[in-house]
Protein backbone atom coordinates (compact mmCIF):
# COMPACT_ATOMS: atom_id res chain seq x y z
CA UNK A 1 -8.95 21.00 11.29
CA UNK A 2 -10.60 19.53 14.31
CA UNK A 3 -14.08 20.68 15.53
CA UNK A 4 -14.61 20.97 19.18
CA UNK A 5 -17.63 18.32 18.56
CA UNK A 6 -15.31 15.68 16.70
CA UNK A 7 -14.14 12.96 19.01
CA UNK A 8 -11.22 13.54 20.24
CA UNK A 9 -7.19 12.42 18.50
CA UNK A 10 -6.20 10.86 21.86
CA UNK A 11 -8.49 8.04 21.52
CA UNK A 12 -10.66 8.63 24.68
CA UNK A 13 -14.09 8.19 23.14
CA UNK A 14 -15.18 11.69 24.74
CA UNK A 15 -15.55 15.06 22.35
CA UNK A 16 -12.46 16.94 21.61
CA UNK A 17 -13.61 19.48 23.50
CA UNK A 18 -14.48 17.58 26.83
CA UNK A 19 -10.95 15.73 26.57
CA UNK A 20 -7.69 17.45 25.01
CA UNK A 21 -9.48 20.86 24.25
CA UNK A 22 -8.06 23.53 23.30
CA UNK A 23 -5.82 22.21 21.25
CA UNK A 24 -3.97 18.60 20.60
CA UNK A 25 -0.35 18.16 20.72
CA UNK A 26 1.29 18.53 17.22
CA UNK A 27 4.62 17.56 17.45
CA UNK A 28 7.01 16.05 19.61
CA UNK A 29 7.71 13.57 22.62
CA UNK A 30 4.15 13.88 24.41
CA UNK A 31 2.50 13.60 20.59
CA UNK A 32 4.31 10.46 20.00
CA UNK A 33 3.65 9.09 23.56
CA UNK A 34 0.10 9.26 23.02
CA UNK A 35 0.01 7.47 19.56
CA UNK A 36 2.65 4.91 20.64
CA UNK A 37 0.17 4.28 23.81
CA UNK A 38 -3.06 4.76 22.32
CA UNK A 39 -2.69 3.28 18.72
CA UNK A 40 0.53 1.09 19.23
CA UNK A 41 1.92 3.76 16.45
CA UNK A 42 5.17 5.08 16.26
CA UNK A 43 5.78 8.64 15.05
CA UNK A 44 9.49 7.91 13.28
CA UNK A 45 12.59 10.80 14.29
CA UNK A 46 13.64 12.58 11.57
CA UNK A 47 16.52 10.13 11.62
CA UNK A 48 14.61 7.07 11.02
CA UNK A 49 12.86 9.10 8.53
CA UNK A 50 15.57 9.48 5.91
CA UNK A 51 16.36 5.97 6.32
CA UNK A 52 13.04 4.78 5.56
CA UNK A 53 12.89 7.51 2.73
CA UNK A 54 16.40 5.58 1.31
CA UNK A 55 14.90 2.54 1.17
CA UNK A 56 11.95 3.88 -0.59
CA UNK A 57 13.83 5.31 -3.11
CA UNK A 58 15.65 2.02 -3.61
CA UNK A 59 12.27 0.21 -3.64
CA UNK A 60 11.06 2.72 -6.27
CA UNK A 61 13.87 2.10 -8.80
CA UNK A 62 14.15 -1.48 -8.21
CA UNK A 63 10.11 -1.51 -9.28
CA UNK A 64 10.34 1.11 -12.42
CA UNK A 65 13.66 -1.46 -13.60
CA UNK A 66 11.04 -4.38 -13.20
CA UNK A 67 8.23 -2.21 -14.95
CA UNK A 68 10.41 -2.02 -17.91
CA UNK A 69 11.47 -5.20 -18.35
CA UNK A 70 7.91 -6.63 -18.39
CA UNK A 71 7.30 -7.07 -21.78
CA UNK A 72 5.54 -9.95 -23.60
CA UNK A 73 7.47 -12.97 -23.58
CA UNK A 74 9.19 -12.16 -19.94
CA UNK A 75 8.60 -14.65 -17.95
CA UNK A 76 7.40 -13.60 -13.88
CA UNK A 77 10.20 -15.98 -12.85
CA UNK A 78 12.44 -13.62 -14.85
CA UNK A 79 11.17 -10.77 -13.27
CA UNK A 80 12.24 -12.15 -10.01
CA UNK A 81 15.74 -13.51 -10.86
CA UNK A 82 16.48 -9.44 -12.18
CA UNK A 83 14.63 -8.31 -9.12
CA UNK A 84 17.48 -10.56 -7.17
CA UNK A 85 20.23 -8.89 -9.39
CA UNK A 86 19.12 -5.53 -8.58
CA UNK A 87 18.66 -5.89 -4.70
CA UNK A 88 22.01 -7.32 -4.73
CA UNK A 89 23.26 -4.31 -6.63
CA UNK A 90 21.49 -1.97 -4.55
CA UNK A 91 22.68 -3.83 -0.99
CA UNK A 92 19.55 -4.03 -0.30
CA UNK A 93 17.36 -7.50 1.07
CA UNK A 94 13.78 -8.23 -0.81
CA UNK A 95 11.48 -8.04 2.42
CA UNK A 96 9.24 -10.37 0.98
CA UNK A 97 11.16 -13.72 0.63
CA UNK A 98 10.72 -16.09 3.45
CA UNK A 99 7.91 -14.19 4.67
CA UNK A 100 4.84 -15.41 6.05
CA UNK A 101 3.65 -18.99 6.64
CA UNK A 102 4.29 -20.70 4.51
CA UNK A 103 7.30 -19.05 3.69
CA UNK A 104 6.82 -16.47 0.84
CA UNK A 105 9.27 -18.53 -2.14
CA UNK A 106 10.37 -15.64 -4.77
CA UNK A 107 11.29 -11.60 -3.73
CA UNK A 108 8.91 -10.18 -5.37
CA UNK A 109 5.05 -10.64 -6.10
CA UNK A 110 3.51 -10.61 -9.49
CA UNK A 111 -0.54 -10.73 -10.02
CA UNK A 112 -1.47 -11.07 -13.19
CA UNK A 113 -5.15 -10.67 -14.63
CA UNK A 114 -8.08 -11.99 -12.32
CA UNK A 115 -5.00 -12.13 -9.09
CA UNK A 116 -5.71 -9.79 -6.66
CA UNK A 117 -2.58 -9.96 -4.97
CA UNK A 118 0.25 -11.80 -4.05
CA UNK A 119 1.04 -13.84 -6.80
CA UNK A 120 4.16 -16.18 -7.24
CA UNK A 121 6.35 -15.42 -10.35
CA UNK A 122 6.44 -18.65 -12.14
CA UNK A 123 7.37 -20.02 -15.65
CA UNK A 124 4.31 -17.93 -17.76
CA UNK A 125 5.80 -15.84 -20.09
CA UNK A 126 3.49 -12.39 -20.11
CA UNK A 127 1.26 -11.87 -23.24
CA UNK A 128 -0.64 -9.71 -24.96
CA UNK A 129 -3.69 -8.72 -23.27
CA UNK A 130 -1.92 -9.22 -19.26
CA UNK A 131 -1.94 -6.57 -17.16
CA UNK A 132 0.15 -7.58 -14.08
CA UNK A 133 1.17 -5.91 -10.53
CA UNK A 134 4.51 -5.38 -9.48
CA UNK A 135 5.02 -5.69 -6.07
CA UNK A 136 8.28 -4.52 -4.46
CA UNK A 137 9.78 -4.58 -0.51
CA UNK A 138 12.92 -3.22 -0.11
CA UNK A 139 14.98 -3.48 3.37
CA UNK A 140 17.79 -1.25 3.01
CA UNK A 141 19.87 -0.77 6.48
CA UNK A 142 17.01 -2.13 8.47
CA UNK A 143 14.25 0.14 7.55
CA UNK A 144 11.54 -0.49 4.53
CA UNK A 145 10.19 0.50 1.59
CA UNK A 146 7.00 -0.76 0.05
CA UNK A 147 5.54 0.21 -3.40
CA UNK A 148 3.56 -1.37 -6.22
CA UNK A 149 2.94 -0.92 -9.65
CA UNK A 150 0.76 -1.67 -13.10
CA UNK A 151 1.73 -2.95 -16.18
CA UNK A 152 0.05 -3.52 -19.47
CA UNK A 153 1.18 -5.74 -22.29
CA UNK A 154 0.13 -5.09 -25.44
CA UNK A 155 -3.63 -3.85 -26.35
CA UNK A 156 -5.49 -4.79 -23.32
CA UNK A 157 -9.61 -5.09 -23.03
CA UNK A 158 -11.66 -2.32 -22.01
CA UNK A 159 -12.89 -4.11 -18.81
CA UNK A 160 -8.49 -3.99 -17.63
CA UNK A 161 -8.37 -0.66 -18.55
CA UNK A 162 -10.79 0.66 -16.35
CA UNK A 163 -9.48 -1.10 -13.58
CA UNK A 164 -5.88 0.14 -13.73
CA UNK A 165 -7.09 3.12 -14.80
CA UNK A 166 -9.85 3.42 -11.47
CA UNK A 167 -7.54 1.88 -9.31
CA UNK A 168 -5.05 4.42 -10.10
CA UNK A 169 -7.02 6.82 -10.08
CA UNK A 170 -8.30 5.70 -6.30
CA UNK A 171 -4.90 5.82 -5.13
CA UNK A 172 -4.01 9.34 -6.17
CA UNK A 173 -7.33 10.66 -4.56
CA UNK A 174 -6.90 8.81 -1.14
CA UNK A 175 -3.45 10.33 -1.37
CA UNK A 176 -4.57 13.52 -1.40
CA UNK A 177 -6.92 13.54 1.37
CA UNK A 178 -3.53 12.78 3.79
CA UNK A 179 -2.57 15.55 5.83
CA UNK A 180 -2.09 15.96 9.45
CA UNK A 181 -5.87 15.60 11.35
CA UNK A 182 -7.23 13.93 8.70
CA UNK A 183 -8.63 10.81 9.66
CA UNK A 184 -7.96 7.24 8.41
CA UNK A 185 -11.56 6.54 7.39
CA UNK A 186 -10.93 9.33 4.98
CA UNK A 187 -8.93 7.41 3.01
CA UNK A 188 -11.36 4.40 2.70
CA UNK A 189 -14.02 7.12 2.06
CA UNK A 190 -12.05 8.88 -0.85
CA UNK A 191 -11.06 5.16 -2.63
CA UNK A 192 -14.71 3.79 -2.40
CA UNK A 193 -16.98 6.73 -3.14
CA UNK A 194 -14.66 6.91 -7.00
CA UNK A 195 -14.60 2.83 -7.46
CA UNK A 196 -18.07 2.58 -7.43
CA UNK A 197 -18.83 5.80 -9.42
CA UNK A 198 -17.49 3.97 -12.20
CA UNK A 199 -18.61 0.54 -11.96
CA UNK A 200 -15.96 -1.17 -9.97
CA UNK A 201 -15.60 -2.97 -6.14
CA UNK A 202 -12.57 -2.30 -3.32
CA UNK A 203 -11.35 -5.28 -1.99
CA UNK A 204 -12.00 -5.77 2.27
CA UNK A 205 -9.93 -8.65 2.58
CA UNK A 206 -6.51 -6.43 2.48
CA UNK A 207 -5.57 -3.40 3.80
CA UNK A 208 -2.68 -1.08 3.63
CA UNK A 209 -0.28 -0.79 6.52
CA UNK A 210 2.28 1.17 8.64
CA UNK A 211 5.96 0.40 7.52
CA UNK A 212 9.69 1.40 8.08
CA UNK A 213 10.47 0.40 10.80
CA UNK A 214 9.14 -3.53 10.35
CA UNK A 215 7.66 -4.53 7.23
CA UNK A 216 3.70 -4.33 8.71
CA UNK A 217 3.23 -1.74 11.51
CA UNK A 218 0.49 0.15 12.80
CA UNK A 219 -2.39 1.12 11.90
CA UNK A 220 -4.09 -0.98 9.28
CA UNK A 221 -5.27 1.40 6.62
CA UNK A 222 -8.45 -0.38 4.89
CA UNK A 223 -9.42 1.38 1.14
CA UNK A 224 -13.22 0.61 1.86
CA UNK A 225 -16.04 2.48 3.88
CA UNK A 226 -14.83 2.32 7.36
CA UNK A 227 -14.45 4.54 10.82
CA UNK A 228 -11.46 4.15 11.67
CA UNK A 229 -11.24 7.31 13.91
CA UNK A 230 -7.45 7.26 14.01
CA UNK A 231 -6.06 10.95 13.06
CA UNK A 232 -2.91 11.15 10.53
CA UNK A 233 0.01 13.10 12.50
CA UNK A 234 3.60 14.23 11.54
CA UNK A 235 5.81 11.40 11.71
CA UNK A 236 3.53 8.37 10.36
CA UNK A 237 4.70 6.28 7.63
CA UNK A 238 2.13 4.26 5.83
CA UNK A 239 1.29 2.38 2.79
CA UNK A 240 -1.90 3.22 0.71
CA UNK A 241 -2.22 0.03 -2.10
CA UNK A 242 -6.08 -0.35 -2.82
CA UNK A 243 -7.10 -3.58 -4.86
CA UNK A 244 -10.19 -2.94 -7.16
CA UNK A 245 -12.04 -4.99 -8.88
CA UNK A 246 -14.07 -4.97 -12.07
CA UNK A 247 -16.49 -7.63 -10.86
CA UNK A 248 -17.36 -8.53 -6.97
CA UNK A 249 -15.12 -7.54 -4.22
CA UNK A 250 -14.41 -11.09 -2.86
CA UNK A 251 -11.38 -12.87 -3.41
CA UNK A 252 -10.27 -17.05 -2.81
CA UNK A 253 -7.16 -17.80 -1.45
CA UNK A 254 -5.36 -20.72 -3.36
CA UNK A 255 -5.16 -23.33 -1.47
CA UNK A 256 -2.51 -25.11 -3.28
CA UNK A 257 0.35 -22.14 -2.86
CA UNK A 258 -1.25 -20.71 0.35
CA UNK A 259 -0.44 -17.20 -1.28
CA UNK A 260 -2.41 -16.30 -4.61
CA UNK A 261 -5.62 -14.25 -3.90
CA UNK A 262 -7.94 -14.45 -7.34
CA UNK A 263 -11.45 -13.00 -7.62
CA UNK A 264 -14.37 -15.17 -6.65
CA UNK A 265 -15.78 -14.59 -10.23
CA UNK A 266 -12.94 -14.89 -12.42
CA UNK A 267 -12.90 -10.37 -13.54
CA UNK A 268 -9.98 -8.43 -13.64
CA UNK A 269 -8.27 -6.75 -10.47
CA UNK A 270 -5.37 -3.98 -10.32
CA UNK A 271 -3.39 -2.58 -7.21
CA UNK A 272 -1.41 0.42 -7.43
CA UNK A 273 0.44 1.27 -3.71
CA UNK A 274 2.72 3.84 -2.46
CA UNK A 275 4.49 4.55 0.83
CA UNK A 276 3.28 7.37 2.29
CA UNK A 277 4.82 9.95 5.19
CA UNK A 278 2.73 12.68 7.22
CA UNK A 279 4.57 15.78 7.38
CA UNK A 280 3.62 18.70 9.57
CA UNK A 281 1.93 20.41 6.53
CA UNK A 282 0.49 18.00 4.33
CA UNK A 283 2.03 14.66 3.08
CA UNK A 284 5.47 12.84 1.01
CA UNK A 285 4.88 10.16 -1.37
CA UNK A 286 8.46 8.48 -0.66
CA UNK A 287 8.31 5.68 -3.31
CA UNK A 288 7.02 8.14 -6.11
């Protein structure tokens, strides 16, 4: 809940309670007004919320088909030509291909070891020892669905295992903290404070995102120490996909590719992500 002394949801810069007091708007037209004109957010309808929550769910089980088939000899580039299979099967268009400049190449991304994020499935078979990310878009009848995912082949070293394991682990707990009033900051606040309790860095180059309605939307949702003052409300759709590293927190971009993030000092890094709705009582994980 919202003290009288916090500053206030609409964005004003003034206390709650010399602005909006007694109470902000909840729900509804004038709530959605005031995010779409203050924060550039947009509160989806109920309507555009099962839509987004389909393509979720077709993002979900395109990833946990990709999960399994990730085994040691699999090469990424096979990955991707099943990932094309299955968004064919599902009717459903990889949000990633073409995307960006330059032009994403493959539909899926695939960051294996030191990568931080958004690498390009190639001809390296997996090995024992990998751990890799599985990233997945889904557009399914115009609305998205973003979710991500670890995998470990083989035995894997202790230093990998605590950063899956942590950067799961900082994804579940920024989950949590989403409910309606809760701030954005939170979020950052909840993945940071448990990285560094156990010896790891969040990466500050990325952030999570809105999406459903376009594949990046407002707000930008960064996993470190921020203060973001923007309050969660019923209606917001956003992704949650903090990058952790076992070493330092900076990453290089490849300049070769234009695409591959790896960490500036050559340690392990692991992403977990989820799509995330605000309901009016709490929160929906729609990709889980």
């Amino acid at each position: 809940m919202m003290s009288r002394n916090d500053p206030c949801w609409c964005g004003s810069g003034q206390k709650w309670k010399k602005c909006c007091y007694p109470r902000p708007p909840t729900s509804g037209p004038l709530l959605a007004a005031r995010y779409l004109k203050t924060y550039g957010i947009v509160l989806k309808t109920p309507a555009q919320i099962e839509k987004i929550r389909r393509a979720c769910q077709v993002t979900a089980h395109i990833l946990d088909a990709l999960c399994k088939a990730a085994q040691a000899g699999v090469t990424t580039l096979e990955l991707d030509e099943l990932s094309q299979k299955l968004h064919r099967e599902a009717g459903a268009i990889p949000a990633p291909l073409g995307y960006g400049s330059p032009p994403y190449p493959k539909t899926i991304c695939t960051s294996l070891n030191e990568v931080i994020c958004h690498g390009i499935p190639d001809q390296r078979p997996l090995q024992e020892g990998d751990i890799c990310n599985i990233d997945v878009s889904c557009i399914v009848d115009g609305h998205f669905g973003d979710a991500s995912r670890m995998v470990t082949i083989g035995a894997i070293s202790e230093e990998k295992r605590r950063v899956v394991d942590v950067s799961l682990q900082c994804l579940e707990r920024s989950i949590a903290v989403c409910k309606p009033g809760a701030f954005i900051w939170e979020i950052g606040e909840a993945i940071e404070n448990y990285a560094r309790q156990h010896r790891c860095s969040v990466v500050n180059q990325f952030v999570g995102h809105g999406v459903g309605l376009a594949f990046h939307e407002p707000p930008e949702v960064p996993h470190h120490y921020n203060n973001l003052q923007i309050p969660m409300a019923p209606g917001m759709t956003f992704t949650i996909e903090p990058m952790i590293n076992a070493g330092v927190r900076e990453g290089e971009l490849d300049a070769k590719d234009g695409w591959t993030v790896r960490t500036k000092d050559g340690k392990p890094s692991a992403q977990w992500e989820h799509t995330i709705l605000i309901t009016e009582t709490g929160h929906e994980v729609l990709t889980r």
